[in-house]
N, C-alpha and C. Protein backbone atom coordinates (compact mmCIF):
# COMPACT_ATOMS: atom_id res chain seq x y z
N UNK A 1 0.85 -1.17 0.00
CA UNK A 1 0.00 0.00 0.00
C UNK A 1 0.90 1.24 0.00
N UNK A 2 0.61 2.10 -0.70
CA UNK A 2 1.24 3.60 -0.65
C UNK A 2 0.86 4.19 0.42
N UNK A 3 2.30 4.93 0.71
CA UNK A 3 2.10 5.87 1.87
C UNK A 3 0.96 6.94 2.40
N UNK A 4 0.28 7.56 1.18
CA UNK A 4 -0.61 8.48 1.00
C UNK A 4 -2.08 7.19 1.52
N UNK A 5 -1.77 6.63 1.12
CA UNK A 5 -3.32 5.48 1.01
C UNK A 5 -3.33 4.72 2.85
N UNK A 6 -2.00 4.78 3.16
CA UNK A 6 -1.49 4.01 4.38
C UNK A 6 -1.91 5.11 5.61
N UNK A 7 -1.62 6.66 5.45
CA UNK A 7 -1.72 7.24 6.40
C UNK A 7 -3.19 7.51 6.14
N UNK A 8 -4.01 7.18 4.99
CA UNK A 8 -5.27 7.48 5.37
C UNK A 8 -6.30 6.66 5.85
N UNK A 9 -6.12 5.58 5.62
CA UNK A 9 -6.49 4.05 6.19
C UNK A 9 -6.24 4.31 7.93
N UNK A 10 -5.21 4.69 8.44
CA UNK A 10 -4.89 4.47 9.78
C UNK A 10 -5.32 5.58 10.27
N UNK A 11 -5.05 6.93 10.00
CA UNK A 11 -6.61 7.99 10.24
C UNK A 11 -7.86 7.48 10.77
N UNK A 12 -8.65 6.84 9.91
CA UNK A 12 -9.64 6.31 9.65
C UNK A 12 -9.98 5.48 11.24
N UNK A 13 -8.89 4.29 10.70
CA UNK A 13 -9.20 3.07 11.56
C UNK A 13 -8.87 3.62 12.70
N UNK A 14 -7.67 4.52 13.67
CA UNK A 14 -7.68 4.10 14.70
C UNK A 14 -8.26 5.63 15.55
N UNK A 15 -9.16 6.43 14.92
CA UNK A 15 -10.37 7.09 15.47
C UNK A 15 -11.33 6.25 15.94
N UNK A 16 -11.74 5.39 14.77
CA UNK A 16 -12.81 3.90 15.27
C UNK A 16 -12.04 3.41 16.66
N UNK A 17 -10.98 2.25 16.52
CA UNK A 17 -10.30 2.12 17.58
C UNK A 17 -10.20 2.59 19.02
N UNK A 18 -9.57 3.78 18.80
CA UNK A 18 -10.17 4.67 20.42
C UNK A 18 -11.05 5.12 20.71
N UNK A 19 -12.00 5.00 19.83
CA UNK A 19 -13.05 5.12 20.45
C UNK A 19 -13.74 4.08 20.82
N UNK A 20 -13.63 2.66 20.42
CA UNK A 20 -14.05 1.46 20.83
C UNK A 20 -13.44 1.33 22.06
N UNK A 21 -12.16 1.46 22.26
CA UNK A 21 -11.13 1.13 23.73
C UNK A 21 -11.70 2.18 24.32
N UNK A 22 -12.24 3.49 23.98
CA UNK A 22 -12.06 4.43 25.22
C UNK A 22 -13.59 3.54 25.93
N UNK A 23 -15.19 3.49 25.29
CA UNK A 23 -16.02 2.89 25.47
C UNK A 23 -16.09 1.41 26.11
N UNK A 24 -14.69 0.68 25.86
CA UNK A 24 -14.55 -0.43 26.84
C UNK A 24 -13.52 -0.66 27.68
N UNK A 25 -13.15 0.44 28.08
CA UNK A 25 -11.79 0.43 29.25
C UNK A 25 -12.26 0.02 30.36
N UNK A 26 -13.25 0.11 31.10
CA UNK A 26 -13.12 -0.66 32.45
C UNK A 26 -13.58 -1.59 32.14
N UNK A 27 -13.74 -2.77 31.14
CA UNK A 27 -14.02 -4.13 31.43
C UNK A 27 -12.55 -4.81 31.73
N UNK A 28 -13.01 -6.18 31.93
CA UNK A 28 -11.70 -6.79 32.76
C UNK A 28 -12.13 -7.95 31.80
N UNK A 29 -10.89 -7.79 30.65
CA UNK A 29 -10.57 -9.26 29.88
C UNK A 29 -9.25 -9.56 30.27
N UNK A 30 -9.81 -11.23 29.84
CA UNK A 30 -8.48 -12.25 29.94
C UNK A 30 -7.37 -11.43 28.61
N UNK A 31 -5.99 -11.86 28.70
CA UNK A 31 -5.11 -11.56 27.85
C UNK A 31 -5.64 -12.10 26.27
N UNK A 32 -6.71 -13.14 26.11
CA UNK A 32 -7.43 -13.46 25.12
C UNK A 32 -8.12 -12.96 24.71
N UNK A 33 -8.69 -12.19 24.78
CA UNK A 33 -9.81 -11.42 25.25
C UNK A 33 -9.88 -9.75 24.93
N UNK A 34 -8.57 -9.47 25.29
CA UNK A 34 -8.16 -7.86 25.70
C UNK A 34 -7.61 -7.63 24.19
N UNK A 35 -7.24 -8.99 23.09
CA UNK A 35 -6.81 -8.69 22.04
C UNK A 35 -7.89 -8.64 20.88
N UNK A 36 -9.36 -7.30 21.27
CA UNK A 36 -10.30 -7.79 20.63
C UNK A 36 -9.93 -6.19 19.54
N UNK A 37 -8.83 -5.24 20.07
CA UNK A 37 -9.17 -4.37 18.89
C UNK A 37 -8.06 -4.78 17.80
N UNK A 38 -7.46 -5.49 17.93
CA UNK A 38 -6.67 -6.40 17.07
C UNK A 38 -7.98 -7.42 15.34
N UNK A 39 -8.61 -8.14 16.17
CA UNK A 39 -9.67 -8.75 15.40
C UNK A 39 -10.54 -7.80 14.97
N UNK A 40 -10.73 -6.70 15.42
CA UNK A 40 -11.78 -5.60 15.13
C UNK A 40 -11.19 -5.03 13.79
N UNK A 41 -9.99 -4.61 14.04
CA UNK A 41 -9.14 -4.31 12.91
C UNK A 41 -8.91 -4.93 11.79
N UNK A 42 -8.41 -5.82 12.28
CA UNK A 42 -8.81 -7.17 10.68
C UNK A 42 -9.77 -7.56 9.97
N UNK A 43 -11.00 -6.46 10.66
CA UNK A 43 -11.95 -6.87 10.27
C UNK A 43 -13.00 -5.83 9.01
N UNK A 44 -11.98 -4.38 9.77
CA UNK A 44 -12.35 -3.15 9.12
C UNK A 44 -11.44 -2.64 7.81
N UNK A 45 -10.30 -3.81 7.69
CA UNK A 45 -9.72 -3.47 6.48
C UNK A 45 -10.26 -2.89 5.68
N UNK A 46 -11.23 -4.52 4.88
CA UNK A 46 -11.59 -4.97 3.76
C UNK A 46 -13.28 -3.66 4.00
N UNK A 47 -13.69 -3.32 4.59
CA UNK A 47 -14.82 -2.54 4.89
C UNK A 47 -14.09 -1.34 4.39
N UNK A 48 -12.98 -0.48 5.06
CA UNK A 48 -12.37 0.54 4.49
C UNK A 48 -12.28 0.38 2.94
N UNK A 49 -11.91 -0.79 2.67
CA UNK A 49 -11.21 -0.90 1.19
C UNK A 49 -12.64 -0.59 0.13
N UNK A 50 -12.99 -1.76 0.45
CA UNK A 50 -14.54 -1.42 -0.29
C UNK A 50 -15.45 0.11 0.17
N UNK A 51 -15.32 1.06 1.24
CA UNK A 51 -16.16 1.71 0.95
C UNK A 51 -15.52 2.70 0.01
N UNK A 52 -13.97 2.92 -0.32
CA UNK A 52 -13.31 3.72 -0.60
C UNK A 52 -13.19 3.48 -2.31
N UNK A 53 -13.51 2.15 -2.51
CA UNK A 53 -13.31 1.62 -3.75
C UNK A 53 -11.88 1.37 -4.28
N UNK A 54 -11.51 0.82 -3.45
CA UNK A 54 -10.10 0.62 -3.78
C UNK A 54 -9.60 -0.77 -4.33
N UNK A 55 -8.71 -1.30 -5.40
CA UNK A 55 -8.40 -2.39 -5.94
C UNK A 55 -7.82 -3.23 -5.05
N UNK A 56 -7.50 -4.58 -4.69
CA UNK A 56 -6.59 -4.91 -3.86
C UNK A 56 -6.58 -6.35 -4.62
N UNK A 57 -5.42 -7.23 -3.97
CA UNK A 57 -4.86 -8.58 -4.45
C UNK A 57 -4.71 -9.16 -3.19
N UNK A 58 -5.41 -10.10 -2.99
CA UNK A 58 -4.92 -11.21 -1.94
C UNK A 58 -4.12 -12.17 -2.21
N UNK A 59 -2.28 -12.14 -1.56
CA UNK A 59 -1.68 -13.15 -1.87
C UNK A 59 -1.14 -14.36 -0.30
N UNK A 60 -1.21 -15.65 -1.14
CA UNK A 60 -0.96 -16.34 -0.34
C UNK A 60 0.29 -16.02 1.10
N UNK A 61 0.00 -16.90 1.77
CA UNK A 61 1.35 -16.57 2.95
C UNK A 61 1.39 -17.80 3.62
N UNK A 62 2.62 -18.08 3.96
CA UNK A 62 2.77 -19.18 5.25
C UNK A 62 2.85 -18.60 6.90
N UNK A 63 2.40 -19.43 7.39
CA UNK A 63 2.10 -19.37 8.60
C UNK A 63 3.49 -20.12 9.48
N UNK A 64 4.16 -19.34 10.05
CA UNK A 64 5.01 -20.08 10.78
C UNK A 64 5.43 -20.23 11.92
N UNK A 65 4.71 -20.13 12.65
CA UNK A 65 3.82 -20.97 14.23
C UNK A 65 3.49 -21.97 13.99
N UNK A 66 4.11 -22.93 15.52
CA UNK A 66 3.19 -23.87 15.48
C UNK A 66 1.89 -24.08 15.76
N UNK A 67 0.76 -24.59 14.76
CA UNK A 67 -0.41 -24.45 15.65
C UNK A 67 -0.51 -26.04 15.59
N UNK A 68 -1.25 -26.47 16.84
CA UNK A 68 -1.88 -27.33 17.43
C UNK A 68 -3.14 -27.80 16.83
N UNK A 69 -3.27 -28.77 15.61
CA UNK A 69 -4.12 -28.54 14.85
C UNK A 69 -5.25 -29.03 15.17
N UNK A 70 -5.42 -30.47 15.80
CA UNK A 70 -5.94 -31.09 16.46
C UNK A 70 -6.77 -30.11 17.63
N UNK A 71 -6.39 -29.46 18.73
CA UNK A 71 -7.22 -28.60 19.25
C UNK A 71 -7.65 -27.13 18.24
N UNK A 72 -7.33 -26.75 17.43
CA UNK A 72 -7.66 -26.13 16.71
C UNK A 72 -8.86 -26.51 15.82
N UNK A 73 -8.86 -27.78 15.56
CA UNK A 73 -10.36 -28.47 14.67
C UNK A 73 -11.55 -28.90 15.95
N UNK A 74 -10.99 -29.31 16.92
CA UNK A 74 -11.96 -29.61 17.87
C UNK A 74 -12.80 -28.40 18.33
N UNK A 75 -11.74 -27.36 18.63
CA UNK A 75 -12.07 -25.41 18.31
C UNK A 75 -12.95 -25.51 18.13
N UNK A 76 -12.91 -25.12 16.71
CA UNK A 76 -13.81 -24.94 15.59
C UNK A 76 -15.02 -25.89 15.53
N UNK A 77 -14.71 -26.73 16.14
CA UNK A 77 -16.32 -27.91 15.34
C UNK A 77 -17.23 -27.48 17.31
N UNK A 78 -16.58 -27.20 17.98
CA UNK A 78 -17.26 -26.65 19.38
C UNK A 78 -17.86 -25.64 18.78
N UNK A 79 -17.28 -24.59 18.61
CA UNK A 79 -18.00 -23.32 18.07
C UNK A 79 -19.26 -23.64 16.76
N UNK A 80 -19.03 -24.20 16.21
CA UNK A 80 -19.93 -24.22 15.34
C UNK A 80 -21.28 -25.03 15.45
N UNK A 81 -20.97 -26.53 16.08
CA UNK A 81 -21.99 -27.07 16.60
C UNK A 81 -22.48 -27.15 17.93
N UNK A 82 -21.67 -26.49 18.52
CA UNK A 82 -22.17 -26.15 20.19
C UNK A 82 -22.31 -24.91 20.33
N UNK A 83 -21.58 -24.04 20.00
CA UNK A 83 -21.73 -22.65 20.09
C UNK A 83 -21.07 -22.07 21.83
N UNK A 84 -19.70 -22.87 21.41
CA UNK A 84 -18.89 -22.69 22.50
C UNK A 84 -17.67 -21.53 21.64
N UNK A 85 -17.85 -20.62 22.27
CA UNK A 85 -16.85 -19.59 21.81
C UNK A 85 -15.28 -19.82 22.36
N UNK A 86 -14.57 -19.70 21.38
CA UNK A 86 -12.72 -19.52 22.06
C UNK A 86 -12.47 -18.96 22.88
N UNK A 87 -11.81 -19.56 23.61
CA UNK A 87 -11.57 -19.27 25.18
C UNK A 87 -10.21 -18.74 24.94
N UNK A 88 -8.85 -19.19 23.71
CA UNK A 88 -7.40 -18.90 23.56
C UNK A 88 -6.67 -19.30 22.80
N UNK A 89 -5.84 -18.98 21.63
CA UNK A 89 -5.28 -18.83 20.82
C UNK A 89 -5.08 -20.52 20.59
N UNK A 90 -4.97 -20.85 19.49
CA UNK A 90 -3.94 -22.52 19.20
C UNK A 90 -2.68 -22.41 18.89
């Protein structure tokens, strides 16, 4: 992303941002938990991108952590057919 496009994106997003944290500062999350303007963010990219009309390319990436895949599918199939939410990272 260009610099011009970069400082206006982060303008944007982290007005949203503090103002989400200023509105939830006295709750008391777990360290799991407390990393929700992180996911919030990842989430307002693609919302920025599209309202702005902007082109973009999604390219592949490796992941290089280990994740625990096995609790990671068990995760996932809780959440979806139980509707047990993540309690912490895999």
């Amino acid at each position: 992303m260009k610099k011009d496009k970069f400082d206006e994106y982060c303008t944007w997003l982290f007005d949203i941002l503090f103002e989400l944290t200023k509105r939830f500062e006295d709750a008391n999350y777990s360290a799991f938990h407390a990393r929700y303007p992180g996911r919030v963010s990842e989430r307002l990219l693609d919302v920025w991108l599209m309202k702005n009309g902007y082109d973009y390319e999604e390219v592949p990436f490796i992941y290089m952590e280990k994740v625990n895949m096995w609790k990671k599918g068990t995760g996932f199939l809780k959440a979806k057919f139980f509707h047990k939410k993540y309690g912490e990272s895999f």
